[in-house]
Each structure stands twice: as C-alpha cells, then as structure tokens.
C-alpha atoms as a PDB file:
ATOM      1  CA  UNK A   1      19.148  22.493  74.487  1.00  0.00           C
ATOM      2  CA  UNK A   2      19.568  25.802  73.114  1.00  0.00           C
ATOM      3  CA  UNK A   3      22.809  24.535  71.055  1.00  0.00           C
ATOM      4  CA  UNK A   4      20.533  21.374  69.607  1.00  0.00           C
ATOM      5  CA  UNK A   5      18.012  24.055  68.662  1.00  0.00           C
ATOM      6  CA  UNK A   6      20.462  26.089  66.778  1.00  0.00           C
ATOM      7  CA  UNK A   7      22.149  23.209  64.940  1.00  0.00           C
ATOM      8  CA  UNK A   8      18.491  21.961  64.242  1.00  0.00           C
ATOM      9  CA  UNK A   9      17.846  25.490  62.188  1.00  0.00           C
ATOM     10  CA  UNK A  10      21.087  25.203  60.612  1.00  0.00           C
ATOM     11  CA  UNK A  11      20.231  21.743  59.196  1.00  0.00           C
ATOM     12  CA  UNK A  12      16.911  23.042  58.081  1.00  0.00           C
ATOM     13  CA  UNK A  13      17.936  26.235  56.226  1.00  0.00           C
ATOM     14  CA  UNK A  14      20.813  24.512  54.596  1.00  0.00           C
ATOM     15  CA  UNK A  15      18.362  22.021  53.182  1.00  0.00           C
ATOM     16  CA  UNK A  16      15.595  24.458  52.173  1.00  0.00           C
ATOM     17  CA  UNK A  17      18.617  26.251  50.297  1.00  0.00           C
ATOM     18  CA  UNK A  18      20.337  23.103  47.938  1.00  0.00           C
ATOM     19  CA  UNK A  19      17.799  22.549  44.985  1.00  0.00           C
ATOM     20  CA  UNK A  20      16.693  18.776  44.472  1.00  0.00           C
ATOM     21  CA  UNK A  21      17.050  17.782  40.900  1.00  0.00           C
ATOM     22  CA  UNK A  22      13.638  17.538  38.998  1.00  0.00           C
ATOM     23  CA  UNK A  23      12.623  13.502  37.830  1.00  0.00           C
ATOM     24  CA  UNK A  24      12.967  12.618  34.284  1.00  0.00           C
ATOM     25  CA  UNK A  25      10.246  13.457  32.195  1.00  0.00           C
ATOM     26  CA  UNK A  26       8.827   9.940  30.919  1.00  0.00           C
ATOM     27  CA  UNK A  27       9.188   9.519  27.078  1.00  0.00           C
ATOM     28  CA  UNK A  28       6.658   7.343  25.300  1.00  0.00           C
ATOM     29  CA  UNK A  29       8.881   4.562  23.409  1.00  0.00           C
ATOM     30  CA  UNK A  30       9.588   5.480  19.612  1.00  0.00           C
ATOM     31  CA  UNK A  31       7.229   3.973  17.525  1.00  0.00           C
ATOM     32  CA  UNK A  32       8.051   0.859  15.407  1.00  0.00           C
ATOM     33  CA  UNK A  33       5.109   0.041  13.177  1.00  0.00           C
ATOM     34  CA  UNK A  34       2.708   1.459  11.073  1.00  0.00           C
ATOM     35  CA  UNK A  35      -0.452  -0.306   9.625  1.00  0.00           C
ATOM     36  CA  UNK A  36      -1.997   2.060   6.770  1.00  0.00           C
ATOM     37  CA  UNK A  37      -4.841   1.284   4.214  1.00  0.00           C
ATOM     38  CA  UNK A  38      -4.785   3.216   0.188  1.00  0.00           C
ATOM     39  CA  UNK A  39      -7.747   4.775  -1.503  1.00  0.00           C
ATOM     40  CA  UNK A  40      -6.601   4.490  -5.121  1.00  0.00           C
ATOM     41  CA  UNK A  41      -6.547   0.864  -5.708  1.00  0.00           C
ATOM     42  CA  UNK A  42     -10.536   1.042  -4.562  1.00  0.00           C
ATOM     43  CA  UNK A  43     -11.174   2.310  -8.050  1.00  0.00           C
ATOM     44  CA  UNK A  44     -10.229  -1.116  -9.412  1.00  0.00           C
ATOM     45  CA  UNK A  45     -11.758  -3.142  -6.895  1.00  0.00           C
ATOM     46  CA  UNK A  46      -8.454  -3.294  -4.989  1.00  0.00           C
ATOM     47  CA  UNK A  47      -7.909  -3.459  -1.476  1.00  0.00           C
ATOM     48  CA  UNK A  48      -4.273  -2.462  -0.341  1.00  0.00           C
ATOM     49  CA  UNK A  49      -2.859  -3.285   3.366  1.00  0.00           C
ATOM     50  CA  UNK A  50       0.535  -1.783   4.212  1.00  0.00           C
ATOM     51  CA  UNK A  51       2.664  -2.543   7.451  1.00  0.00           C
ATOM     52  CA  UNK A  52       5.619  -0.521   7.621  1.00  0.00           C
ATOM     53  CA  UNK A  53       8.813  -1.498   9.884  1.00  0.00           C
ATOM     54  CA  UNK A  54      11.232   0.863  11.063  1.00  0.00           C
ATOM     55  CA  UNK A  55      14.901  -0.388  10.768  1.00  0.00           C
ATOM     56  CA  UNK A  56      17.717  -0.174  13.671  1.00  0.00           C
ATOM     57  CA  UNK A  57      16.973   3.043  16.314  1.00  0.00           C
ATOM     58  CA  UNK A  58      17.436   5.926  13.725  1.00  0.00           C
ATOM     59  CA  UNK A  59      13.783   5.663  12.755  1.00  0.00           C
ATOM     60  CA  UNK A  60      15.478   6.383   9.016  1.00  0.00           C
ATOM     61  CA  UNK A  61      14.625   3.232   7.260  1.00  0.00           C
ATOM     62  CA  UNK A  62      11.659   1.313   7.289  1.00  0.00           C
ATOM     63  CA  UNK A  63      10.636  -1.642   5.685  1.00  0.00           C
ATOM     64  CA  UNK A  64       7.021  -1.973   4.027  1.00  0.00           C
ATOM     65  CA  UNK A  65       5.091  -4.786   3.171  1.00  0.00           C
ATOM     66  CA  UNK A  66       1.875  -4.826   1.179  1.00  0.00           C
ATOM     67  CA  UNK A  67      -0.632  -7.391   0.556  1.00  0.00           C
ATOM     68  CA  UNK A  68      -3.010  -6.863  -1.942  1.00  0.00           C
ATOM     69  CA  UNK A  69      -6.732  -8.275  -2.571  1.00  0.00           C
ATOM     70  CA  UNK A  70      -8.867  -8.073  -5.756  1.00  0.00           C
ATOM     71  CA  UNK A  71     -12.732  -8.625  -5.995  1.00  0.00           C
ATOM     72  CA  UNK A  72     -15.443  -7.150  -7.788  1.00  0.00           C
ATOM     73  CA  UNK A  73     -16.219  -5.451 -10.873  1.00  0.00           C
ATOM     74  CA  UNK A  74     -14.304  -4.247 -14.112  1.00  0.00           C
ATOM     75  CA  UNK A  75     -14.978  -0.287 -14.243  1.00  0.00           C
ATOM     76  CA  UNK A  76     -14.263   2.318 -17.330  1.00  0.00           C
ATOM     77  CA  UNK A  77     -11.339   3.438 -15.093  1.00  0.00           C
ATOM     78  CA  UNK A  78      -9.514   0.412 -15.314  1.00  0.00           C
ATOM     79  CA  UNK A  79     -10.344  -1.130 -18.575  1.00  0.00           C
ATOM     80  CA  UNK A  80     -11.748   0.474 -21.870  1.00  0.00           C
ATOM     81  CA  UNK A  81     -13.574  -3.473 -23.318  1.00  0.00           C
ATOM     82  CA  UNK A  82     -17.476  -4.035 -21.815  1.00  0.00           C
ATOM     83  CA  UNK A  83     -18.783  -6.705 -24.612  1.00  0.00           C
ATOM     84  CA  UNK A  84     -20.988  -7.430 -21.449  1.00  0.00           C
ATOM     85  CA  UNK A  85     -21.935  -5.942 -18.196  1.00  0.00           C
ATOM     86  CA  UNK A  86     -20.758  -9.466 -16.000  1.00  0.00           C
ATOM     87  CA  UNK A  87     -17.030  -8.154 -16.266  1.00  0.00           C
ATOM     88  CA  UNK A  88     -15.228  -8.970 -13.031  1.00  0.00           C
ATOM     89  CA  UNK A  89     -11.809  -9.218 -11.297  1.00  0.00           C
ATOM     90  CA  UNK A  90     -10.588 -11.429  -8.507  1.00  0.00           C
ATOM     91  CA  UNK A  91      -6.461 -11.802  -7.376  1.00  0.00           C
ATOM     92  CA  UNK A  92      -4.485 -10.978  -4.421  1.00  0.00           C
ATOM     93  CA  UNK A  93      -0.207  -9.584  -5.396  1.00  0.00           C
ATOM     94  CA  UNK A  94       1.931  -8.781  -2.431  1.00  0.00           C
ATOM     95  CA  UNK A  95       4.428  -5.461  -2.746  1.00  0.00           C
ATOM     96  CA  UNK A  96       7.865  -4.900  -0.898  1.00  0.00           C
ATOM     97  CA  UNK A  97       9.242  -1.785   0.009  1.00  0.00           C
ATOM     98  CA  UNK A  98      12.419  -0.107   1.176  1.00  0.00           C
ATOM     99  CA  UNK A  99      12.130   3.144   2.673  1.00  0.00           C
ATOM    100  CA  UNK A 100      14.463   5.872   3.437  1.00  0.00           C
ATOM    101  CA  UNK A 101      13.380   9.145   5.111  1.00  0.00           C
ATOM    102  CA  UNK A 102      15.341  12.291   4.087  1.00  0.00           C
ATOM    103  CA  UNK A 103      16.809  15.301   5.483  1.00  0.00           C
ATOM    104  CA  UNK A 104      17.142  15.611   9.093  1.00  0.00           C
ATOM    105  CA  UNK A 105      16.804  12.445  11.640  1.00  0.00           C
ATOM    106  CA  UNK A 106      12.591  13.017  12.476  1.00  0.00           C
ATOM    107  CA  UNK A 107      11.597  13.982  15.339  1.00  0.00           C
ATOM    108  CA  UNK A 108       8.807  11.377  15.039  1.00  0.00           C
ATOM    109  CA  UNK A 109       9.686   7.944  13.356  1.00  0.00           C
ATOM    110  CA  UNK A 110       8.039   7.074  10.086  1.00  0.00           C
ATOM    111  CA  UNK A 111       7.059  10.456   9.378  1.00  0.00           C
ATOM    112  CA  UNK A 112       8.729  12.878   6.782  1.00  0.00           C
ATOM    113  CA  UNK A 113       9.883  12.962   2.985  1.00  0.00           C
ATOM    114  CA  UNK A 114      10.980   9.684   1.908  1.00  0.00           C
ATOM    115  CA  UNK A 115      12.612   7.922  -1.104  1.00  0.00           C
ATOM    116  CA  UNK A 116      11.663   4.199  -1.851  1.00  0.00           C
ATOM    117  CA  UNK A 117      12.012   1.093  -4.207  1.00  0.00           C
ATOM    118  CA  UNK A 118      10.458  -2.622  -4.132  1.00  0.00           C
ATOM    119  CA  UNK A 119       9.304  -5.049  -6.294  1.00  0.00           C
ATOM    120  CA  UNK A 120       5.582  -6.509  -6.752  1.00  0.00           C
ATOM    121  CA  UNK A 121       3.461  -9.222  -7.720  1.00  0.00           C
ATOM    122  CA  UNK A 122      -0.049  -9.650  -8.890  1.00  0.00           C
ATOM    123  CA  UNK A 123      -2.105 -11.908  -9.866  1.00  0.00           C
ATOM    124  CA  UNK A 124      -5.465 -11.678 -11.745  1.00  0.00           C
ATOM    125  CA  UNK A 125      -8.735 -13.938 -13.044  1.00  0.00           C
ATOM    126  CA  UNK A 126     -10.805 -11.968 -15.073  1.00  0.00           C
ATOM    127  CA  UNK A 127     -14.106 -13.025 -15.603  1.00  0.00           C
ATOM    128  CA  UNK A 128     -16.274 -11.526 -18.780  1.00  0.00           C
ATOM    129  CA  UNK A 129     -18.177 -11.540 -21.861  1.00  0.00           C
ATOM    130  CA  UNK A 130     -17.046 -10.859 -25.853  1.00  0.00           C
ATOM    131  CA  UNK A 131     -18.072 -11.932 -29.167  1.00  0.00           C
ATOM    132  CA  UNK A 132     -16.704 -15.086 -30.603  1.00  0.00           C
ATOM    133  CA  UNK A 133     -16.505 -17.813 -33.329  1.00  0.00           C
ATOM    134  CA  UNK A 134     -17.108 -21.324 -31.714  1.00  0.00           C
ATOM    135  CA  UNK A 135     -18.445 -24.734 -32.916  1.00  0.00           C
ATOM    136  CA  UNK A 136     -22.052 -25.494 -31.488  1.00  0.00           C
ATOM    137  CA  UNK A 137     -24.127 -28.385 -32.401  1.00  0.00           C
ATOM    138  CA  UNK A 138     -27.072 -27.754 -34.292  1.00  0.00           C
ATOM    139  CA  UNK A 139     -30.417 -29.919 -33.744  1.00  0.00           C
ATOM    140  CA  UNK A 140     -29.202 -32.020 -37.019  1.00  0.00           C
ATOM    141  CA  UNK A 141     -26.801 -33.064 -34.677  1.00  0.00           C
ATOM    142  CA  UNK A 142     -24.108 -31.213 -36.943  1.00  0.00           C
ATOM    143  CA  UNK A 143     -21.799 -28.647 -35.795  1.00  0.00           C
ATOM    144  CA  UNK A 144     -21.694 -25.144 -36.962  1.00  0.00           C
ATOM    145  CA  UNK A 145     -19.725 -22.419 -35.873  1.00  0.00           C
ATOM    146  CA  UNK A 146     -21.145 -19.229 -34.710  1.00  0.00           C
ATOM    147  CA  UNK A 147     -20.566 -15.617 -33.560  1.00  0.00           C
ATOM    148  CA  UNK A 148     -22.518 -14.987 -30.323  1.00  0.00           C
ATOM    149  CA  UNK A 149     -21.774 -13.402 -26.896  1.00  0.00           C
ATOM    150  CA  UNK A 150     -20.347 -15.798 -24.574  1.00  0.00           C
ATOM    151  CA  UNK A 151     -18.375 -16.336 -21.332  1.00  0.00           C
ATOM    152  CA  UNK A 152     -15.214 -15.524 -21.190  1.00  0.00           C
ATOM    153  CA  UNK A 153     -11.716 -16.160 -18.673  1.00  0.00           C
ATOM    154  CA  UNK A 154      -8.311 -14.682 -19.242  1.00  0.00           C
ATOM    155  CA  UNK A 155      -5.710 -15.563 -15.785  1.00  0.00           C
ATOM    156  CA  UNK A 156      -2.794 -12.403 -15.953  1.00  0.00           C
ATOM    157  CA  UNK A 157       0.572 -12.760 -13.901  1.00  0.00           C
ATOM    158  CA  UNK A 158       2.149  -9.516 -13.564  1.00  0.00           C
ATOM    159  CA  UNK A 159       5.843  -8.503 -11.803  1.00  0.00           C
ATOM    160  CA  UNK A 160       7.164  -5.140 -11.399  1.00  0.00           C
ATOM    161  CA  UNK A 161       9.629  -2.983 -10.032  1.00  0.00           C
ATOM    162  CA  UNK A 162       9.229   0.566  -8.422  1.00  0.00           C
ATOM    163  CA  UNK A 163      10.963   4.054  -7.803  1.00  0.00           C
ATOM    164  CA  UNK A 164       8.822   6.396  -5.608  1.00  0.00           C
ATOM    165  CA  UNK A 165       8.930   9.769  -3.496  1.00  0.00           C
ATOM    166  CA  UNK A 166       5.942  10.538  -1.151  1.00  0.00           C
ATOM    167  CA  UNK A 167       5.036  12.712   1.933  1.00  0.00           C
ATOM    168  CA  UNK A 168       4.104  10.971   5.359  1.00  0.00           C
ATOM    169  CA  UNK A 169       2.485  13.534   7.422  1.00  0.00           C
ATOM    170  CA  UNK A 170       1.401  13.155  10.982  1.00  0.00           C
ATOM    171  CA  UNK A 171      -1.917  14.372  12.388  1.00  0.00           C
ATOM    172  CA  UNK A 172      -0.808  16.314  15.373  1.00  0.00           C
ATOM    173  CA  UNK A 173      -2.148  15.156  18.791  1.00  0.00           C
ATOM    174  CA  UNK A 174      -2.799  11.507  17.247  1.00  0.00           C
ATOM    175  CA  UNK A 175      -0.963   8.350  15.868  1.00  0.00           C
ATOM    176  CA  UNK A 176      -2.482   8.731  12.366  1.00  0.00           C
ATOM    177  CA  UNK A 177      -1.082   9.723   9.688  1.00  0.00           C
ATOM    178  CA  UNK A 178      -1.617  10.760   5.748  1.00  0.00           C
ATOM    179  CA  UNK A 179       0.901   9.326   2.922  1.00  0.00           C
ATOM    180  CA  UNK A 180       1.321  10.241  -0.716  1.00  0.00           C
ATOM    181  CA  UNK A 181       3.314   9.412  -2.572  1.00  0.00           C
ATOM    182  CA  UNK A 182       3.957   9.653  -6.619  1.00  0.00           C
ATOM    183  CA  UNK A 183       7.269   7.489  -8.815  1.00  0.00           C
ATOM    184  CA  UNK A 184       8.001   5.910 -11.637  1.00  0.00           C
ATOM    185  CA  UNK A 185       7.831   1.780 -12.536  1.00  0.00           C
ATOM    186  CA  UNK A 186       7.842  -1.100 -14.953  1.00  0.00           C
ATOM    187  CA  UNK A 187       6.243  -4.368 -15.154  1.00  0.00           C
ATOM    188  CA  UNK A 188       5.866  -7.108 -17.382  1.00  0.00           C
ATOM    189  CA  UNK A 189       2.848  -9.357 -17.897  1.00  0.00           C
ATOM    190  CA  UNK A 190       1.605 -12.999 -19.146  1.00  0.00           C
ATOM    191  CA  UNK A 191      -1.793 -13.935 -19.354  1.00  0.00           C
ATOM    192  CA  UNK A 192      -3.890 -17.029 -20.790  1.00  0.00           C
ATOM    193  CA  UNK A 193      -7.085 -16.550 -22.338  1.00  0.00           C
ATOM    194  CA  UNK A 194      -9.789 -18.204 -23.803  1.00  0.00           C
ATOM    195  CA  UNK A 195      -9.785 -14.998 -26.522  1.00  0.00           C
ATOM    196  CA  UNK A 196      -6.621 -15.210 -28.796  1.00  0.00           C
ATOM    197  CA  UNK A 197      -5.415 -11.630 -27.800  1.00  0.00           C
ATOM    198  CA  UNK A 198      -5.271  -9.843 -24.298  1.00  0.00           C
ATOM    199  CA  UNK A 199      -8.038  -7.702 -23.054  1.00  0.00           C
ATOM    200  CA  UNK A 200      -6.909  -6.307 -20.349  1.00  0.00           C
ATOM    201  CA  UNK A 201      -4.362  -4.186 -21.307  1.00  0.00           C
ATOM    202  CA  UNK A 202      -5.396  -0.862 -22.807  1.00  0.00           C
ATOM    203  CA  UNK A 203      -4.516   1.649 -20.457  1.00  0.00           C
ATOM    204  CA  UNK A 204      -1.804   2.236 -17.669  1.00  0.00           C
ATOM    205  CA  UNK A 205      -4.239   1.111 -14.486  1.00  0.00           C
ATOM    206  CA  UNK A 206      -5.541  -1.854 -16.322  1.00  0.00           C
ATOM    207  CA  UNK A 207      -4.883  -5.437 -15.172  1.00  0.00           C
ATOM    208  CA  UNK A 208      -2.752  -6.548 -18.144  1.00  0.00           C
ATOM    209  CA  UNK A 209      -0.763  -3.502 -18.615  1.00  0.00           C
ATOM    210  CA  UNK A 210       3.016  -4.229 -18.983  1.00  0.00           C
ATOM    211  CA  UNK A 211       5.892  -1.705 -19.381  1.00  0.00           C
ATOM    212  CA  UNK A 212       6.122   2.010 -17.746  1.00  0.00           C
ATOM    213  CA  UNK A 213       3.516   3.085 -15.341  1.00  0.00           C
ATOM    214  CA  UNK A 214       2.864   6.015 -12.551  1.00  0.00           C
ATOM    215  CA  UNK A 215       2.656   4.631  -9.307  1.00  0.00           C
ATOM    216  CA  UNK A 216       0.530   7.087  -7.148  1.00  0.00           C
ATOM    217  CA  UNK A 217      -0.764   6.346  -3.722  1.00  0.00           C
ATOM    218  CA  UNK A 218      -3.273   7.947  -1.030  1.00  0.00           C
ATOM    219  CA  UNK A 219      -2.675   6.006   2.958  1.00  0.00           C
ATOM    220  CA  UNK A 220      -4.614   6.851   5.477  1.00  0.00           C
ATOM    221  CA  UNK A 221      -2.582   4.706   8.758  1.00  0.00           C
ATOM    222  CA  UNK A 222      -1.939   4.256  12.378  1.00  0.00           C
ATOM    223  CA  UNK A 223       1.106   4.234  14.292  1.00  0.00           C
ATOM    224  CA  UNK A 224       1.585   1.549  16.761  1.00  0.00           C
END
C-alpha cells in the first residue's frame, strides 16, 4: 500500500510539473469582399455601388466592379446651360477595376495604399428645355417657323479609361472602412440630339465631356 501511495505522488507531481500546450487562438477567416457606396457622384444625381474582390490568398489584388445609376436633376455643378428649369438626367454605366495594394502584404485585406486601372461605360438621356427655330402651323393652316422655348432630348454614350491612387482606411474595431482616392483618365463621347450641337459638355463633370478628366472618389463600405 505504502509503495502504491508513493508511485501515486510520483505520477501526480510529474504531471503537475510538464506544461500542456495552450489551444490555438481562433482566427476570424480573411475577408474577401467589400461592398462600398461614393458621395461624389450624388452631386450629379449619381448613385455609385462598388463590390470589391480580393484575388488569390495574398489579399494584394482585388478586383472592383461598379454599377452606376443616374436620375434626377441637371445642377450648376455638372452643367453650365439652364434655358429651362425641367433639366434632367437618367442612365446607368458600369466601371471595372483592377486593384493592387502597395508596400507591405496588409495585415487586413483590402485595406492600404493602392494603385488601380479599369475601363467604364455610361450612358445618358438628358431631358431639357432651349430656344429653337421650328415649323408650327399657324391658324391659316400655313406653316411658319418660330423661335420659342421648347422640349428638348439629347441620348450621350460615353467610354473611358482610368489611372488612380487612393487610401482605404479601416475604422478600427469595425468592418467599415473610408476610401479616397484621386487619378488621371480619358473618355470619348457620342451623343444624338434634337439641338444641332452638344449641350452637355462644358465642363470636366458634365455628362458629355470627352477627353482628360480627374477622377476623384469618397467610399464609405463594409467588409464582408
């Protein structure tokens, strides 16, 4: 008995000496997706819907798609012609992105400096009034042309190209997120009108623009 007991001890003290090794802290699975929503366009009557797609497991390259929505009315910010105060816009454009974060690999995918590039595509039906000759009939039952407000269409196809550099900053101790970003791009235009010349195309955020423009962007988003 007294041998069991001492064996018994023996046991006991060895075990209370060897150290058991700790369990794995769970991780929370790398995010993949980010759905994010931009400010600027709302000053054209433009809402803007990102998703953005990480790549592969680096969390270094993401892929970003961006469909676009237009409704509502033609401000000073946008367009310097009001003939008439009925001056409205109504499209839809989708943008594609590649995205490549810099520097280091993140500690927290889709979030850091990155460069990107894509293409997009807009489309646009103006609605407004301007001053123009047309043929009316008279009460003679003769026509006659003449120079009155009236209404007006002009349908604008636009496709562009895009260099950019922005900022994705996390919120800490939540999935969302703020993006900025600022590059350079190009587009080119065709429109049809029921005016001989365009009218929507006499600044760098109106609808008609073509050539060199600033891209500039404020997200507000969600990691999923």
């Amino acid at each position: 008995m007294l041998g069991l007991g001492l064996l018994s001890a023996g046991l006991a003290a060895g075990a209370h000496g060897q150290s058991v090794p700790a369990a794995p802290a769970a991780t929370l699975p790398p995010r993949a997706w980010a759905l994010s929503a931009d400010f600027i366009p709302l000053l054209a009557s433009g809402y803007h819907l990102s998703a953005e797609r990480r790549i592969g497991q680096s969390g270094r390259q993401t892929i970003v798609f961006t469909p676009q929505f237009y409704r509502g009315p033609v401000n000073d910010l946008t367009s310097a012609r009001h003939e008439g105060a009925t001056d409205r816009v109504r499209g839809f454009g989708l943008a594609a992105q590649h995205r490549l974060y810099l520097g280091r690999q993140p500690e927290a995918p889709l979030a850091g400096t990155y460069l990107a590039y894509g293409l997009v595509y807009q489309h646009f039906q103006m609605q407004f009034q301007s001053f123009n000759w047309q043929q009316e009939v008279a009460p003679d039952g003769l026509f006659y042309y003449e120079h009155r407000l009236r209404d007006q269409t002009e349908v604008i196809n636009r496709y562009g190209a895009t260099v950019v550099v922005g900022q994705q900053l996390e919120m800490p101790g939540s999935p969302f997120f703020l993006d900025f970003f600022l590059g350079l791009g190009l587009r080119q235009a065709f429109s049809r009108a029921t005016l001989p010349n365009k009218q929507f195309a006499t600044t760098l955020s109106d609808y008609g623009h073509a050539g060199a423009y600033l891209p500039i962007g404020c997200r507000i988003g969600l990691r999923l």
